[in-house]
Structure formats: structure tokens, C-alpha cells
PDB file of N, CA and C in Angstrom:
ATOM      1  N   UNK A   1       7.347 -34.736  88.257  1.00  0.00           N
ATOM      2  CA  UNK A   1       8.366 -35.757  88.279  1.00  0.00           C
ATOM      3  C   UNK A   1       9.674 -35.156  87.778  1.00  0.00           C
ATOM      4  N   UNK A   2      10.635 -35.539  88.667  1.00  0.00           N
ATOM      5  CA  UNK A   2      11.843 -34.922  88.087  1.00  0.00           C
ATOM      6  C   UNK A   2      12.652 -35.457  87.647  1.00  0.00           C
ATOM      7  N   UNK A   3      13.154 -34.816  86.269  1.00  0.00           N
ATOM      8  CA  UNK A   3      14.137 -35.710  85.335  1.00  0.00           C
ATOM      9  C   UNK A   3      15.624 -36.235  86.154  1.00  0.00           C
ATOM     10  N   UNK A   4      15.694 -38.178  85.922  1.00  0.00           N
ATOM     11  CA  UNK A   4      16.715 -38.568  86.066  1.00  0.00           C
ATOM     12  C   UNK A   4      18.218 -38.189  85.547  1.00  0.00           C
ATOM     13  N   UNK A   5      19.312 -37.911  85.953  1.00  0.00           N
ATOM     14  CA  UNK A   5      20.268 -37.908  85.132  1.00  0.00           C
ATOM     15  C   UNK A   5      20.803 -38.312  85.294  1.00  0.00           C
ATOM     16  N   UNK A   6      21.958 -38.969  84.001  1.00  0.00           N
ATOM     17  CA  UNK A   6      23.448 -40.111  84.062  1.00  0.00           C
ATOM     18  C   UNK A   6      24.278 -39.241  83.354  1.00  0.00           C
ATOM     19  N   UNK A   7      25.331 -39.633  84.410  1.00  0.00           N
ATOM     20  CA  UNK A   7      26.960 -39.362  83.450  1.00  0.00           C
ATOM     21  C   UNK A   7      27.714 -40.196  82.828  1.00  0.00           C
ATOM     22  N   UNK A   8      27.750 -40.242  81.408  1.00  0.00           N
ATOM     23  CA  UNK A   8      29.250 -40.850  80.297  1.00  0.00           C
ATOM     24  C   UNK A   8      30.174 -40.141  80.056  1.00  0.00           C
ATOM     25  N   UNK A   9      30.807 -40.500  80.167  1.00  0.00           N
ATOM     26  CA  UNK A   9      32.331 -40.413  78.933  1.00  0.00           C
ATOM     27  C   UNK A   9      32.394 -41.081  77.534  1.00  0.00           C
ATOM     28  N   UNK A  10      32.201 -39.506  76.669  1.00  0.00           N
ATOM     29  CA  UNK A  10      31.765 -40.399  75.348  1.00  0.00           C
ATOM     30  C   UNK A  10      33.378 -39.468  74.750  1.00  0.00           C
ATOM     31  N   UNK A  11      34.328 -39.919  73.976  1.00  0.00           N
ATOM     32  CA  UNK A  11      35.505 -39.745  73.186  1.00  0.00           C
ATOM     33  C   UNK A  11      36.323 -38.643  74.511  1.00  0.00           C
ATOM     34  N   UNK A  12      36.126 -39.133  75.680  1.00  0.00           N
ATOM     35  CA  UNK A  12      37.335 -38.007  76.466  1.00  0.00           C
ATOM     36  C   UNK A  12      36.557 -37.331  76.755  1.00  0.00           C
ATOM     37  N   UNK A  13      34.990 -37.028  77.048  1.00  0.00           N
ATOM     38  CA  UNK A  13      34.442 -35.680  77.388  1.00  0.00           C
ATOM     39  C   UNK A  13      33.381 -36.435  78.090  1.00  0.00           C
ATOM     40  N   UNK A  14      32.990 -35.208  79.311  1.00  0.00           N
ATOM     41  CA  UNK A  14      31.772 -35.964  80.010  1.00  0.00           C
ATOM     42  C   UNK A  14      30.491 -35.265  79.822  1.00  0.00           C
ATOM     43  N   UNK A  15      29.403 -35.870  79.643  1.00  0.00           N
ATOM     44  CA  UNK A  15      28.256 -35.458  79.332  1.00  0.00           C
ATOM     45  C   UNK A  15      27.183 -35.902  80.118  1.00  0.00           C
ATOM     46  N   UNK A  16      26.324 -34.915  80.845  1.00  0.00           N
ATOM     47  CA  UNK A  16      25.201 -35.681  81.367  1.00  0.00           C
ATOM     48  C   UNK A  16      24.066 -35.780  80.554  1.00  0.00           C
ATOM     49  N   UNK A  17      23.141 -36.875  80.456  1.00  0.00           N
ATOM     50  CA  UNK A  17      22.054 -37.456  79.646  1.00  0.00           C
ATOM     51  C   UNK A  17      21.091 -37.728  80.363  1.00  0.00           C
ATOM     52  N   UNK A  18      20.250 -37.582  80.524  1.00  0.00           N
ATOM     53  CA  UNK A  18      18.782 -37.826  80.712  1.00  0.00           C
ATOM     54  C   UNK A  18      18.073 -39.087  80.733  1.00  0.00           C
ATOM     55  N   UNK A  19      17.199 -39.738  81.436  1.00  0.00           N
ATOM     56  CA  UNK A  19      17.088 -41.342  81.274  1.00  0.00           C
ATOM     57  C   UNK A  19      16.418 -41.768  80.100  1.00  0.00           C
ATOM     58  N   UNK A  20      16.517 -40.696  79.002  1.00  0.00           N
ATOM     59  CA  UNK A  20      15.831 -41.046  77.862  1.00  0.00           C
ATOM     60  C   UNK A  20      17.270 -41.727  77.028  1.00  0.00           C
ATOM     61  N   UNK A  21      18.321 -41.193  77.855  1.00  0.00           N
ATOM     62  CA  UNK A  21      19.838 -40.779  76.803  1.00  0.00           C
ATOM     63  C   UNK A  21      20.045 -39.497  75.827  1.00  0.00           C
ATOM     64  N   UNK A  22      19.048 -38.582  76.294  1.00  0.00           N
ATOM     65  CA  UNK A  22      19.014 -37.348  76.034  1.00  0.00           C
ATOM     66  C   UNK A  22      20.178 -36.421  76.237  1.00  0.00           C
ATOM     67  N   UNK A  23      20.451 -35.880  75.723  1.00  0.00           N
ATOM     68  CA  UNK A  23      22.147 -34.790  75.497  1.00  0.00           C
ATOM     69  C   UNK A  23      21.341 -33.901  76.436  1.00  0.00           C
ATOM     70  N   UNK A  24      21.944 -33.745  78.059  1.00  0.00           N
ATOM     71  CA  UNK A  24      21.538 -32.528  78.656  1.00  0.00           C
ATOM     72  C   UNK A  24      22.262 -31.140  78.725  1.00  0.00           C
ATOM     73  N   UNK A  25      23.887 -31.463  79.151  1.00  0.00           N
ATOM     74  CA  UNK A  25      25.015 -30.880  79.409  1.00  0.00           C
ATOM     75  C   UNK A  25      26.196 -31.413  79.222  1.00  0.00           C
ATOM     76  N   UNK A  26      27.535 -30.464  78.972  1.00  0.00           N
ATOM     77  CA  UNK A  26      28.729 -31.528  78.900  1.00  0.00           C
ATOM     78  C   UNK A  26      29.531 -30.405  80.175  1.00  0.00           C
ATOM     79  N   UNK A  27      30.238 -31.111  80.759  1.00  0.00           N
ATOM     80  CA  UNK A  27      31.136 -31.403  81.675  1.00  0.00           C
ATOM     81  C   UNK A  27      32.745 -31.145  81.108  1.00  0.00           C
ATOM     82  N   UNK A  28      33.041 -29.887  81.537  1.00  0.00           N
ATOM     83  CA  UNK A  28      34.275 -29.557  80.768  1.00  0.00           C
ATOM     84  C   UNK A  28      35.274 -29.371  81.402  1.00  0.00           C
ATOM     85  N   UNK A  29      36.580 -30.364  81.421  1.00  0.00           N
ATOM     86  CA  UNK A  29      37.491 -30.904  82.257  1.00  0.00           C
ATOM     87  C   UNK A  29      38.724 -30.306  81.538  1.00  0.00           C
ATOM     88  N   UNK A  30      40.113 -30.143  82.393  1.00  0.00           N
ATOM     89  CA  UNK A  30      41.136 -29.835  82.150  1.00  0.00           C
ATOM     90  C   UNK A  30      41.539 -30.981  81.082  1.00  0.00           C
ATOM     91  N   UNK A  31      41.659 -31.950  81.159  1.00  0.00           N
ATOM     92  CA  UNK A  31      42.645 -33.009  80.314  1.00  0.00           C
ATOM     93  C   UNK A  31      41.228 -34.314  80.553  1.00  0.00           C
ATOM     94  N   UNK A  32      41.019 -34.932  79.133  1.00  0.00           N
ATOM     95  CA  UNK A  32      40.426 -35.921  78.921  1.00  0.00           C
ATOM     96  C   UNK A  32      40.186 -37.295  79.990  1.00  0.00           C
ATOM     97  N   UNK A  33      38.806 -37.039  80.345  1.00  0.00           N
ATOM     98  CA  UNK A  33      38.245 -38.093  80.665  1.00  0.00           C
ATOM     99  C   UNK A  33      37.973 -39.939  80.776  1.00  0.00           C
ATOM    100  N   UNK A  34      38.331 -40.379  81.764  1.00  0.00           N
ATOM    101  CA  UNK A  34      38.280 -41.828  81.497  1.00  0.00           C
ATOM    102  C   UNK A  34      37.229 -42.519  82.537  1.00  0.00           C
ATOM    103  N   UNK A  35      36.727 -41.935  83.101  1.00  0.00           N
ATOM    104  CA  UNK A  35      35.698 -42.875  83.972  1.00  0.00           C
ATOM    105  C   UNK A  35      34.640 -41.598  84.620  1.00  0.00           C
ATOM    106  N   UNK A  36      33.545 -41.634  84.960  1.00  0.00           N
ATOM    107  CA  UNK A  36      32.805 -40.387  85.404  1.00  0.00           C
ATOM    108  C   UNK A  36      31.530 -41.528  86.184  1.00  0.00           C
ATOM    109  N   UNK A  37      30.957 -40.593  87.584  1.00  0.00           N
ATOM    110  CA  UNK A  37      30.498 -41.423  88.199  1.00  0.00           C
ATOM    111  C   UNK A  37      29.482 -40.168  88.961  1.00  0.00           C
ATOM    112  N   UNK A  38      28.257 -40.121  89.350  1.00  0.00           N
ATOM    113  CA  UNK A  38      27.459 -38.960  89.840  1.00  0.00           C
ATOM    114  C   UNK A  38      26.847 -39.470  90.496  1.00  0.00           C
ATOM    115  N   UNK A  39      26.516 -38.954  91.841  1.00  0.00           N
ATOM    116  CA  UNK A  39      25.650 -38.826  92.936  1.00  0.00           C
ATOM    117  C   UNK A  39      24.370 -38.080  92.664  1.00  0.00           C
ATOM    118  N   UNK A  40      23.529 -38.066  93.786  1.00  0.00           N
ATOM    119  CA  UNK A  40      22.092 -36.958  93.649  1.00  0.00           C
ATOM    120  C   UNK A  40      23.048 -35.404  93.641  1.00  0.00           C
ATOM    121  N   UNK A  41      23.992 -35.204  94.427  1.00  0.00           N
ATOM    122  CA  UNK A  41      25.322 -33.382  94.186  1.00  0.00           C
ATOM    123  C   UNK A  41      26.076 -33.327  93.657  1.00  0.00           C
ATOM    124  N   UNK A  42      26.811 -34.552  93.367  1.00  0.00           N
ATOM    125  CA  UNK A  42      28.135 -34.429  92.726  1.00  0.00           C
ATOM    126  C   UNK A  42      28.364 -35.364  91.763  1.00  0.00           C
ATOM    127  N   UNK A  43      29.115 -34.955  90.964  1.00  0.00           N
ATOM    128  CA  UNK A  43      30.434 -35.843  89.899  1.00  0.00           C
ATOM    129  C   UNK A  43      31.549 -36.214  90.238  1.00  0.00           C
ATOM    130  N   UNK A  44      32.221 -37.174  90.025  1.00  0.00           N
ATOM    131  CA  UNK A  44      33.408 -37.626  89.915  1.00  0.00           C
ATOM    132  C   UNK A  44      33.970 -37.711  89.017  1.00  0.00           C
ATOM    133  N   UNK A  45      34.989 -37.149  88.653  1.00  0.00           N
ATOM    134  CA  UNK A  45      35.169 -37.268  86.872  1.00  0.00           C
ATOM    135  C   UNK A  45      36.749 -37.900  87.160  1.00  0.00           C
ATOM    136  N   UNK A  46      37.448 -39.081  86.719  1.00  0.00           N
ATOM    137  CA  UNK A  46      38.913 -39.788  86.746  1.00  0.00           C
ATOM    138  C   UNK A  46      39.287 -39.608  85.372  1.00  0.00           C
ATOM    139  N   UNK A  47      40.484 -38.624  85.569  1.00  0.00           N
ATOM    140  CA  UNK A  47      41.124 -38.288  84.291  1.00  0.00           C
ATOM    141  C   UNK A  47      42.061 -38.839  84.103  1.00  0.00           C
ATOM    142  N   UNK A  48      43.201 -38.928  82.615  1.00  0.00           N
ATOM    143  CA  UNK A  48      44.105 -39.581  82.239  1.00  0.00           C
ATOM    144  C   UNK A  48      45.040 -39.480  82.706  1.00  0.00           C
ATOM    145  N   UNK A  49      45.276 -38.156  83.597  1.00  0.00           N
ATOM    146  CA  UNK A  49      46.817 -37.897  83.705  1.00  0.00           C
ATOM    147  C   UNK A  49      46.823 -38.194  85.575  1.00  0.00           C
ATOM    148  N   UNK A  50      45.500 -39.147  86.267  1.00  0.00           N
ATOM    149  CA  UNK A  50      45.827 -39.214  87.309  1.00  0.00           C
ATOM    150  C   UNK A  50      45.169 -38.998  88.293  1.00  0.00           C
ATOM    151  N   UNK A  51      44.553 -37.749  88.481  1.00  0.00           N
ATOM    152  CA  UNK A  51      43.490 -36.585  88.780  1.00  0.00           C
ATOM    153  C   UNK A  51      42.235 -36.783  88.507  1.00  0.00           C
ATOM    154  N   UNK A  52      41.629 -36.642  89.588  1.00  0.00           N
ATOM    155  CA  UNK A  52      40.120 -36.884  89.856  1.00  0.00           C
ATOM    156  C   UNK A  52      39.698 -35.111  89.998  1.00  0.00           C
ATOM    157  N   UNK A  53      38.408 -34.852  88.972  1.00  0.00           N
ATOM    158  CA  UNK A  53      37.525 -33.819  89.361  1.00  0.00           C
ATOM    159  C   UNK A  53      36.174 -34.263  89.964  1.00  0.00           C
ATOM    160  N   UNK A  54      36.163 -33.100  90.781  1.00  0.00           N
ATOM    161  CA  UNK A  54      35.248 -33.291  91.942  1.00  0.00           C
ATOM    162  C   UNK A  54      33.937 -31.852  91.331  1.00  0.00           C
ATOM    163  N   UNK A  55      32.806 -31.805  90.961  1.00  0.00           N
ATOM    164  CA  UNK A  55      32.188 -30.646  90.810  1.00  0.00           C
ATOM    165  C   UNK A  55      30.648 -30.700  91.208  1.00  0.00           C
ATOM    166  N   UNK A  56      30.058 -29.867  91.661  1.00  0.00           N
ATOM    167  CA  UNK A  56      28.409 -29.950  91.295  1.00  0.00           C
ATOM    168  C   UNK A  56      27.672 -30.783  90.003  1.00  0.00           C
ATOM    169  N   UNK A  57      26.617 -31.566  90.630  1.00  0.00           N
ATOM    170  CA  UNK A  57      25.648 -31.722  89.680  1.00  0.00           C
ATOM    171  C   UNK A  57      25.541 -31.295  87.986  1.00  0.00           C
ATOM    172  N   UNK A  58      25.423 -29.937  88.474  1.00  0.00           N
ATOM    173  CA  UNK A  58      25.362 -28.801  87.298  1.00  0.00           C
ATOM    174  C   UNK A  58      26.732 -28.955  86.522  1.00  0.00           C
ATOM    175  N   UNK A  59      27.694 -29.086  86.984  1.00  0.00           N
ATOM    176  CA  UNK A  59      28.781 -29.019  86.573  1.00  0.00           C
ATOM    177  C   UNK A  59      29.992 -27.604  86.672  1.00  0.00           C
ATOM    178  N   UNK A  60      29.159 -26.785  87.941  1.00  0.00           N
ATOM    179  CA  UNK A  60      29.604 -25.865  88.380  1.00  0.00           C
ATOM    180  C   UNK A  60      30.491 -26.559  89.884  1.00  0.00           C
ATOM    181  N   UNK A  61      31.632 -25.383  90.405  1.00  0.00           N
ATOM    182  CA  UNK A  61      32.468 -25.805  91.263  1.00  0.00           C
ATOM    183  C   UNK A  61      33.302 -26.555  91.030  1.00  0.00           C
ATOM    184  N   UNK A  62      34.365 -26.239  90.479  1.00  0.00           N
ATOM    185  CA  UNK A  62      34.975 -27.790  90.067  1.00  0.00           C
ATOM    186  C   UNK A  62      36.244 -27.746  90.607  1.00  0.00           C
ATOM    187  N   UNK A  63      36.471 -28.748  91.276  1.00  0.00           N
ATOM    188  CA  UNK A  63      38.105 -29.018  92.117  1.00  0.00           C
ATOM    189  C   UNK A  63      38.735 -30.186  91.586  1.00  0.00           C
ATOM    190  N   UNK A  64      39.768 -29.805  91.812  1.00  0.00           N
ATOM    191  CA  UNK A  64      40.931 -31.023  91.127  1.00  0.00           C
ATOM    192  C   UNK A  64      41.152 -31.613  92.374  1.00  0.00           C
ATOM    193  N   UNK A  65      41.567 -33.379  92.449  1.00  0.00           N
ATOM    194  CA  UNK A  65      42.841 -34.083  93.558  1.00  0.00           C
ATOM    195  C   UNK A  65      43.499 -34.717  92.747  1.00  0.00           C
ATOM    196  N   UNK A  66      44.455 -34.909  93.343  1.00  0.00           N
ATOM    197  CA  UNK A  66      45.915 -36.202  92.920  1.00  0.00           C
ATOM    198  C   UNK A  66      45.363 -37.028  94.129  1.00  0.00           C
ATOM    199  N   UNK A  67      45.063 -37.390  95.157  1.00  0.00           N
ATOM    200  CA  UNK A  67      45.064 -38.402  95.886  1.00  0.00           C
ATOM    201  C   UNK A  67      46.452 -38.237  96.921  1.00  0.00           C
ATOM    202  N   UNK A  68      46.386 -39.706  96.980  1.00  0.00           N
ATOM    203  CA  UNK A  68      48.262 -39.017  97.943  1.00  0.00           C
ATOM    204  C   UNK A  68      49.398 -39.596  97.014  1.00  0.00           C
ATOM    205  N   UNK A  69      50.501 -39.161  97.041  1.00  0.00           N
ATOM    206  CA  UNK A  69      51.783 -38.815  95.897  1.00  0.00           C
ATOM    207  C   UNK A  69      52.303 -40.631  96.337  1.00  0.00           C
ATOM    208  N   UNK A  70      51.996 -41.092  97.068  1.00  0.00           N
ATOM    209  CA  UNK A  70      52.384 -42.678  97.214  1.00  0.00           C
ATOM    210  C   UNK A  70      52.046 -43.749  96.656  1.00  0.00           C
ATOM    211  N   UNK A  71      49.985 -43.439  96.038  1.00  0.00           N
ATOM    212  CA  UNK A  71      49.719 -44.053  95.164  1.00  0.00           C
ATOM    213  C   UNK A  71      50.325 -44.454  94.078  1.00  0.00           C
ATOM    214  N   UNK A  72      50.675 -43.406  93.267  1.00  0.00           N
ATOM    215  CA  UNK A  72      51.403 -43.318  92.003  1.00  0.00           C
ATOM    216  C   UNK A  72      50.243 -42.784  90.911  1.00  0.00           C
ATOM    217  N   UNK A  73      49.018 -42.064  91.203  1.00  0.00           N
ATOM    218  CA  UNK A  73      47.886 -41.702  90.259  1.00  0.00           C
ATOM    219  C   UNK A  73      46.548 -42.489  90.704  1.00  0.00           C
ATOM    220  N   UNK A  74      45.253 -41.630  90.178  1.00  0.00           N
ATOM    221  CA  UNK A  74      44.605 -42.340  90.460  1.00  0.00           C
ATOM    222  C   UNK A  74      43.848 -43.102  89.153  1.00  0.00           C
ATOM    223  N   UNK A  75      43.149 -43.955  89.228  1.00  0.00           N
ATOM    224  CA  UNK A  75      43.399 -44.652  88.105  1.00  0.00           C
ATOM    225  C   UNK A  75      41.525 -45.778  87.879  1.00  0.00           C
ATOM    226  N   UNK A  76      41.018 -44.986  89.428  1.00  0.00           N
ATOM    227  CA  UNK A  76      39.114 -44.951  88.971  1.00  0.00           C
ATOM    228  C   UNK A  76      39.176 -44.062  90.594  1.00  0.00           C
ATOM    229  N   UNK A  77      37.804 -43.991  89.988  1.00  0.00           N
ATOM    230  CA  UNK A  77      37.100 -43.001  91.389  1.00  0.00           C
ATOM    231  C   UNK A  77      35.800 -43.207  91.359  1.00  0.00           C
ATOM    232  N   UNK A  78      35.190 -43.359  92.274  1.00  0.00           N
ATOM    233  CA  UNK A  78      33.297 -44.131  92.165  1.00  0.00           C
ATOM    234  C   UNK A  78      32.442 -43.429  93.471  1.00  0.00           C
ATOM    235  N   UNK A  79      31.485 -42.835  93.379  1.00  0.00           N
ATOM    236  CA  UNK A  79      30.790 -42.863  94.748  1.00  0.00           C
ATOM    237  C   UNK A  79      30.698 -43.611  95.678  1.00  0.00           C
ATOM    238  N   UNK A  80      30.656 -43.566  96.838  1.00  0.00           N
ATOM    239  CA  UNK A  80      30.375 -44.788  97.681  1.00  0.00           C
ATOM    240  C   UNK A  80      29.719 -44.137  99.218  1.00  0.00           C
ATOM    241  N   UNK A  81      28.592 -44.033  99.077  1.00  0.00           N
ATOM    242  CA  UNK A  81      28.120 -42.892  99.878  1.00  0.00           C
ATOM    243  C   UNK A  81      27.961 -41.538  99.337  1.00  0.00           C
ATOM    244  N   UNK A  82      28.757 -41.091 100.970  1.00  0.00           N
ATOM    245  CA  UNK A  82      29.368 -39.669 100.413  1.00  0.00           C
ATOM    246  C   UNK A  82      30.359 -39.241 100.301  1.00  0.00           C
ATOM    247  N   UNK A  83      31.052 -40.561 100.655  1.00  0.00           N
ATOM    248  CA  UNK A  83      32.489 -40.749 100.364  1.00  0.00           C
ATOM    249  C   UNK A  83      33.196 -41.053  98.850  1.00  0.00           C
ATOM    250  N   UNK A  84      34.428 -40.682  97.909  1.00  0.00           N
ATOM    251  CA  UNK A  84      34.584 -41.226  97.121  1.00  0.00           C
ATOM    252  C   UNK A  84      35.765 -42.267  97.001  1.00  0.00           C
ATOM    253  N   UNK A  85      35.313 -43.370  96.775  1.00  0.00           N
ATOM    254  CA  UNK A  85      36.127 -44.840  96.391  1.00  0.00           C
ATOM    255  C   UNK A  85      37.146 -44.525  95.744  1.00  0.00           C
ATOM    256  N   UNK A  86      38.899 -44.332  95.843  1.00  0.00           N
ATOM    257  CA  UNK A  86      39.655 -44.175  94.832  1.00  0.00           C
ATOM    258  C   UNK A  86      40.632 -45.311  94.894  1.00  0.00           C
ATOM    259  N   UNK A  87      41.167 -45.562  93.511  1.00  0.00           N
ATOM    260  CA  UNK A  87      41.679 -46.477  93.732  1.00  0.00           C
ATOM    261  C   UNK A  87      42.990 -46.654  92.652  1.00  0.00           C
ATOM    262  N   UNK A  88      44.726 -46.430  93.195  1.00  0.00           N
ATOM    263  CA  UNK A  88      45.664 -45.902  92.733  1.00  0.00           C
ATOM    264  C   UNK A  88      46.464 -47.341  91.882  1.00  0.00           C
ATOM    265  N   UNK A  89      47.174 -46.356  91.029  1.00  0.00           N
ATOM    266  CA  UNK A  89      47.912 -47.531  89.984  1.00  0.00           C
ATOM    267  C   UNK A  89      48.595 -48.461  90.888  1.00  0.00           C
ATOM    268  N   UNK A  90      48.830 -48.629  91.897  1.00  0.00           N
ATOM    269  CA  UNK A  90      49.694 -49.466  92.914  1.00  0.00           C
ATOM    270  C   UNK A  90      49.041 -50.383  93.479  1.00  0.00           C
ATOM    271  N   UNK A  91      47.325 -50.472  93.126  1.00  0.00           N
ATOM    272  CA  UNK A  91      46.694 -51.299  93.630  1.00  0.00           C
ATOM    273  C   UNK A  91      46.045 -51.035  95.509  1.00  0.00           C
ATOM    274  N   UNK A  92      46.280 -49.867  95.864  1.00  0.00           N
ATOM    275  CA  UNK A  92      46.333 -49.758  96.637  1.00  0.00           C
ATOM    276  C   UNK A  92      44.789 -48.598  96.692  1.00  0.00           C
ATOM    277  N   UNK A  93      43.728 -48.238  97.983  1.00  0.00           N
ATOM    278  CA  UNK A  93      42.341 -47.760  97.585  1.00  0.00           C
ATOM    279  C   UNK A  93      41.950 -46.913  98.749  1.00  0.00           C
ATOM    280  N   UNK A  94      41.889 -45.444  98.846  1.00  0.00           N
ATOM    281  CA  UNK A  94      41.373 -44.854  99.785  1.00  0.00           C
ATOM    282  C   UNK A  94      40.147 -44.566  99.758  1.00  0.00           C
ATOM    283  N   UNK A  95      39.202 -44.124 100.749  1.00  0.00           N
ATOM    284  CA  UNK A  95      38.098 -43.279 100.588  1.00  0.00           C
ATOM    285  C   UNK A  95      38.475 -41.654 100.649  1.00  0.00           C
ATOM    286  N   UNK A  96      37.790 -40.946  99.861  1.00  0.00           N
ATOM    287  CA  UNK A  96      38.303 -39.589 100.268  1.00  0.00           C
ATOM    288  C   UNK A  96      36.849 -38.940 100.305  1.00  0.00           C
ATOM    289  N   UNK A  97      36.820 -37.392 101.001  1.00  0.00           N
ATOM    290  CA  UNK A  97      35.854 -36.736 101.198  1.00  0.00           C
ATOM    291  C   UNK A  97      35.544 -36.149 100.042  1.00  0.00           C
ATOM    292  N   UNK A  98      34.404 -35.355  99.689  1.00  0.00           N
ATOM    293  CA  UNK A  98      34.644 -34.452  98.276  1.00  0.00           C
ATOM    294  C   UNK A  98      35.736 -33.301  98.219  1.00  0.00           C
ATOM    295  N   UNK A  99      35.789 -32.967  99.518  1.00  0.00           N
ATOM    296  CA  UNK A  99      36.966 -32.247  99.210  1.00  0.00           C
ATOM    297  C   UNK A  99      38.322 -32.471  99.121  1.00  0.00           C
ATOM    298  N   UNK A 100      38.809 -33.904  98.845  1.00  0.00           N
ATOM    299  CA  UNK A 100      39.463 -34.737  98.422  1.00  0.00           C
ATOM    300  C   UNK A 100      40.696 -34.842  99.542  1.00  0.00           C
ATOM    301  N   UNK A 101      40.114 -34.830 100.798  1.00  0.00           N
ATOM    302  CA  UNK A 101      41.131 -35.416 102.184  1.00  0.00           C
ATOM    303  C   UNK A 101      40.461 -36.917 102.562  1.00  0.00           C
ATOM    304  N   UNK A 102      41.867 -37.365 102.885  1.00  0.00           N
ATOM    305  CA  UNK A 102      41.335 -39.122 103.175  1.00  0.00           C
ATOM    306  C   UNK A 102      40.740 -39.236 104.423  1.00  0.00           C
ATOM    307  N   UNK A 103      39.377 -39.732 104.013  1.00  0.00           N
ATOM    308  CA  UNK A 103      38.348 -40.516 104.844  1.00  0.00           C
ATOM    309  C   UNK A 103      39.150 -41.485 105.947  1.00  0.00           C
ATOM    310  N   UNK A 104      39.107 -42.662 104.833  1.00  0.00           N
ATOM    311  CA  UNK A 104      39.922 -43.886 105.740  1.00  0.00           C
ATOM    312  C   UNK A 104      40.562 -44.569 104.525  1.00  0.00           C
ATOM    313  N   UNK A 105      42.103 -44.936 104.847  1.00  0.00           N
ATOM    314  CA  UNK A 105      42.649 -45.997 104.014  1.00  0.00           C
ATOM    315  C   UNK A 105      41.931 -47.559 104.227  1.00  0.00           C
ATOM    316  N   UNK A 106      42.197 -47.963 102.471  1.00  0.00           N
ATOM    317  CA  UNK A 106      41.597 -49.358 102.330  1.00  0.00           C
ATOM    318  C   UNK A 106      43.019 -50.589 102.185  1.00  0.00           C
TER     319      UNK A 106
END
């Protein structure tokens, strides 16, 4: 049986935990953490200054987006598929790919 894992944001840092809530790994981001969201491959990590990281499971590979410069920041980011849900201070919500080009505007 293979161990479940979840991602938090505990004080600005992301950590994956185990379905016990077990400390597995932490997730080490340019600038502090505000929302983190994981698939069966990937993370989503929505940081403060705007910027969504995109990385492996493991927490290897890790890419930065801004989204598009019209939003004004992004301000959550969520799985939705295999697409990721973003959704900008303007109220306004794209899907983007992991490699952070837009899917389809919402």
C-alpha cells in the first residue's frame, strides 16, 4: 500500500505530510507561501508576491509563472484536472497548463 500524501502551508513554507500528518518533506520556494495544492505529479504552490510554483511531487523541477501581466497577480491556484485553476487579483480566472500557458480563459 502506498503512502498518501498532502500539502500545507504551515508559517510561509510548504511541507508535504503523510495521511498520518506525518512531516515527510518541505518544499522550498523563492518567497513565502500562501496556498499549496497537489495532484498524483505535481504541486502548485501560490506565493505572496503573485507567482505560482509549478514542481514535481518530490519537489524537484520547479518553475515559476506570473500568469498574464493583465491580471494584476495571481492570488490562488488549485488543480483542476490537469489543468491549473488560477485566479487573479482583478477577479478575473484562467486555466493554465503546468507549464504555465493558458489553457482557456474563464
Amino acid at each position: 500500500m502506498s503512502t498518501q500524501k498532502f500539502v500545507r502551508v504551515e508559517n510561509g513554507k510548504v511541507v508535504v505530510r503523510d495521511q498520518y500528518q506525518g512531516w515527510l518533506y518541505p518544499i522550498i520556494c523563492s518567497t513565502p507561501a500562501v496556498l499549496a495544492d497537489m495532484n498524483e505529479e505535481y504541486i502548485v504552490v501560490t506565493l505572496v508576491d503573485g507567482r505560482i510554483m509549478v514542481c514535481s511531487a518530490n519537489g524537484g523541477d520547479a518553475h515559476y509563472y506570473t500568469g498574464r501581466a493583465s491580471g494584476g497577480g495571481i492570488v490562488s491556484a488549485r488543480w483542476q484536472g490537469e489543468y491549473i485553476y488560477t485566479q487573479y487579483r482583478d477577479g478575473s480566472a484562467d486555466l493554465l497548463t503546468r507549464y504555465g500557458t493558458t489553457h482557456r480563459r474563464l
